[in-house]
C-alpha atoms as a PDB file:
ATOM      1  CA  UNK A   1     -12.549   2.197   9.631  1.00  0.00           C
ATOM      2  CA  UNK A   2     -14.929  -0.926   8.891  1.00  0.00           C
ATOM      3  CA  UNK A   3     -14.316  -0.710   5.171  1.00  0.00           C
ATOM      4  CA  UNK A   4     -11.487  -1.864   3.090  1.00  0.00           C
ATOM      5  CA  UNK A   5     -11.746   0.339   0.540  1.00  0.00           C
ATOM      6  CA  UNK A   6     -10.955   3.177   3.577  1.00  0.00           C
ATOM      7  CA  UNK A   7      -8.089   1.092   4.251  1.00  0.00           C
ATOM      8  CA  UNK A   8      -6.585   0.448   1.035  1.00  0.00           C
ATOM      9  CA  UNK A   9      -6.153   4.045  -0.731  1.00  0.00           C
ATOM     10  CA  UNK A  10      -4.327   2.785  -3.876  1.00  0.00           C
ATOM     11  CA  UNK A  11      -1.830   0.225  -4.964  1.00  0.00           C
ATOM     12  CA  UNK A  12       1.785   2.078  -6.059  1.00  0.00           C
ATOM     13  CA  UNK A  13       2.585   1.188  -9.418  1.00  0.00           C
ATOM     14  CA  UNK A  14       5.556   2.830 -10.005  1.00  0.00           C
ATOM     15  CA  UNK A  15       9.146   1.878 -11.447  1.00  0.00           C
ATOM     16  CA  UNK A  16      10.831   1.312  -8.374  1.00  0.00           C
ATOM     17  CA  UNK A  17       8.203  -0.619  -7.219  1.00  0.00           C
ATOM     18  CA  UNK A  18       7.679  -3.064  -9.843  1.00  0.00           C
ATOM     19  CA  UNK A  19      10.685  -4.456  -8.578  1.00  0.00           C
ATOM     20  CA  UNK A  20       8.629  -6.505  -6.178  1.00  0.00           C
ATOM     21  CA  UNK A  21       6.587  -8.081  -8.114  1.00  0.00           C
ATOM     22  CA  UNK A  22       8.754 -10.835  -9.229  1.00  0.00           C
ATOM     23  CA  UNK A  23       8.731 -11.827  -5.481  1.00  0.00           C
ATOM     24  CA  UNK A  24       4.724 -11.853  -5.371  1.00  0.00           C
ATOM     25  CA  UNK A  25       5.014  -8.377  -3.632  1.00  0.00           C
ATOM     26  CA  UNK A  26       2.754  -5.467  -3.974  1.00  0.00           C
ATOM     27  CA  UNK A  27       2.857  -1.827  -2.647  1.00  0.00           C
ATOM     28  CA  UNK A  28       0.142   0.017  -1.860  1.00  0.00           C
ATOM     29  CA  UNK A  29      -0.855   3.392  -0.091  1.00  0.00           C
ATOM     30  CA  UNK A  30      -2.764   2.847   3.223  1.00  0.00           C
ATOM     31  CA  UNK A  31      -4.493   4.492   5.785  1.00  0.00           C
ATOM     32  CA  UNK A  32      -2.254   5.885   8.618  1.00  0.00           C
ATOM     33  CA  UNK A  33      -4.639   4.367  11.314  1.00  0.00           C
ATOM     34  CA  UNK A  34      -4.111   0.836   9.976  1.00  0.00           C
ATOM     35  CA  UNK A  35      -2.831  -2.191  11.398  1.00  0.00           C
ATOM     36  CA  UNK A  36      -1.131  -5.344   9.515  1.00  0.00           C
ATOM     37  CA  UNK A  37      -4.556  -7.347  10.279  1.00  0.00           C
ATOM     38  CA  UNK A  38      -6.598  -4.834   8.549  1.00  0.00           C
ATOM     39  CA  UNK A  39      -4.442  -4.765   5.320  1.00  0.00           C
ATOM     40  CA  UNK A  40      -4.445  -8.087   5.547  1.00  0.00           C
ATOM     41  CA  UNK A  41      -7.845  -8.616   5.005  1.00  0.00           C
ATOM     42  CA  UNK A  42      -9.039  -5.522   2.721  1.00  0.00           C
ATOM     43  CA  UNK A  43      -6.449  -7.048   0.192  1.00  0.00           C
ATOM     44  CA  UNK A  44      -7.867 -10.435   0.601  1.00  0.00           C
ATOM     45  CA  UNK A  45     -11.571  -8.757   0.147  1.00  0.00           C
ATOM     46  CA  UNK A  46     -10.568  -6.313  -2.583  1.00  0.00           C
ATOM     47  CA  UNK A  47      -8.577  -8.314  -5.057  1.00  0.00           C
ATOM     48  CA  UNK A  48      -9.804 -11.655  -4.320  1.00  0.00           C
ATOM     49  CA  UNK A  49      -6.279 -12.951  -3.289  1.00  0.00           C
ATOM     50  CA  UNK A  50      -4.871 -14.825  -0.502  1.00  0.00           C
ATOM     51  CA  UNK A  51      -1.634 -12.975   1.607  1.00  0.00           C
ATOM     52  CA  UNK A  52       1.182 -14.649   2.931  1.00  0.00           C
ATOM     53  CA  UNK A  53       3.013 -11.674   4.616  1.00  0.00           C
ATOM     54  CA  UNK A  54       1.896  -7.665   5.578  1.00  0.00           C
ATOM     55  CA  UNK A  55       4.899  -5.689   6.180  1.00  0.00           C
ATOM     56  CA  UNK A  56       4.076  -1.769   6.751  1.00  0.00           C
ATOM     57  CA  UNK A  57       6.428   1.401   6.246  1.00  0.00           C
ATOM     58  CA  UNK A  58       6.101   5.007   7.313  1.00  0.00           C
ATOM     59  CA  UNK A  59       7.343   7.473   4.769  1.00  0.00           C
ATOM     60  CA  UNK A  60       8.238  11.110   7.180  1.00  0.00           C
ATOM     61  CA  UNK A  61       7.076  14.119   5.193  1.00  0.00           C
ATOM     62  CA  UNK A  62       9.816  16.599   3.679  1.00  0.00           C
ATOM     63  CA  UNK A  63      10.261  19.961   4.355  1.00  0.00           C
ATOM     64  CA  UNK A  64       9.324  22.306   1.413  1.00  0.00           C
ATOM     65  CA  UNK A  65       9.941  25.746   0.387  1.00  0.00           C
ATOM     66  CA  UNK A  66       8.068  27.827  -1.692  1.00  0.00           C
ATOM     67  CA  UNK A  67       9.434  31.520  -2.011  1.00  0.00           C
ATOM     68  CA  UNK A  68       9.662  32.701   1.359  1.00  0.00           C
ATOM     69  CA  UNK A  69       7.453  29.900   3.479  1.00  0.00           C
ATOM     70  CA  UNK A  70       8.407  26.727   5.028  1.00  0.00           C
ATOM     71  CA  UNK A  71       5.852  23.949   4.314  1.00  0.00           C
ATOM     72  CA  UNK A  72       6.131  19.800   4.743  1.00  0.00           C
ATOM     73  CA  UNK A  73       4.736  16.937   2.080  1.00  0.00           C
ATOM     74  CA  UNK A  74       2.360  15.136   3.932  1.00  0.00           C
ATOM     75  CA  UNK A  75       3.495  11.649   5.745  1.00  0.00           C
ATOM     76  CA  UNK A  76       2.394   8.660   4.374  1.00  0.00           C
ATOM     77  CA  UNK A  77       2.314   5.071   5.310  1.00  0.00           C
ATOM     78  CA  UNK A  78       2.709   2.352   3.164  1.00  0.00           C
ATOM     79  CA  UNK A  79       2.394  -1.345   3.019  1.00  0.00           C
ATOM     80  CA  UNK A  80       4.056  -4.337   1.192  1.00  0.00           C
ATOM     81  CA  UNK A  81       2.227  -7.236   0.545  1.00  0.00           C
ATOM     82  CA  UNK A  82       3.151 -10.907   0.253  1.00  0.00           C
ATOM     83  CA  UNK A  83       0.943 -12.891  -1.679  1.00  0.00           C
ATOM     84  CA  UNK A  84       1.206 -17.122  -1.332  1.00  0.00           C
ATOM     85  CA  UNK A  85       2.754 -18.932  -4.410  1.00  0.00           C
ATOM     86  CA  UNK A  86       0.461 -18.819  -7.406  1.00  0.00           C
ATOM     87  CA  UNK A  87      -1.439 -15.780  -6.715  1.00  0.00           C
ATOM     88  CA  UNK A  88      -0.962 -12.512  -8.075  1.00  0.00           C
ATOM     89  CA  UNK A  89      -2.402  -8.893  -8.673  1.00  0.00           C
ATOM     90  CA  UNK A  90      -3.526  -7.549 -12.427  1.00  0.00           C
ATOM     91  CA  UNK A  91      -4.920  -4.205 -13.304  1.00  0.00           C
ATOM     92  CA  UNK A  92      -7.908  -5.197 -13.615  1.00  0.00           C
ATOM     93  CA  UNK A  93      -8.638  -7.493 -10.595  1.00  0.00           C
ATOM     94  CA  UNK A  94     -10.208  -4.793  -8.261  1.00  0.00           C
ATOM     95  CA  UNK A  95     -13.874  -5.531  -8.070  1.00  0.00           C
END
């Protein structure tokens, strides 16, 4: 995993988590394999931003059922992002 773009699936911009933003926090969808130092610096590469704070979640997969099988959503892990004072993420920063 020597890429950040491996590391960094997608940022979440959803409703419920818009609500960090305000703060100078950001959500995004990372690789399960990754480690606070990694996000770290792919978000510092990717969007050309300097981080304060990496705080990481896992999300457990739910168990599904369709008709007569038992299946389970897929479990993903997550990261919120603290950026320092001043800095901050737009839709079209990615480069």
């Amino acid at each position: 995993m020597n890429y950040s773009q491996d590391i960094i699936k997608a940022l979440i911009r959803t409703e419920k988590s818009t609500r960090y933003e305000p703060n100078g926090k950001y959500l995004f969808l990372i690789s399960p394999e990754a480690n606070k130092i990694q996000v770290k610096r792919a978000v510092e590469q990717i969007y050309k931003v300097k981080v304060k704070d990496v705080n990481t979640l896992i999300s457990p997969g739910k168990l599904k059922r369709v008709r007569y099988h038992l299946g389970r959503t897929p479990e993903l892990k997550k990261a919120i992002v603290t950026l320092k004072e001043g800095q901050k993420i737009s839709e079209a920063t990615p480069s």
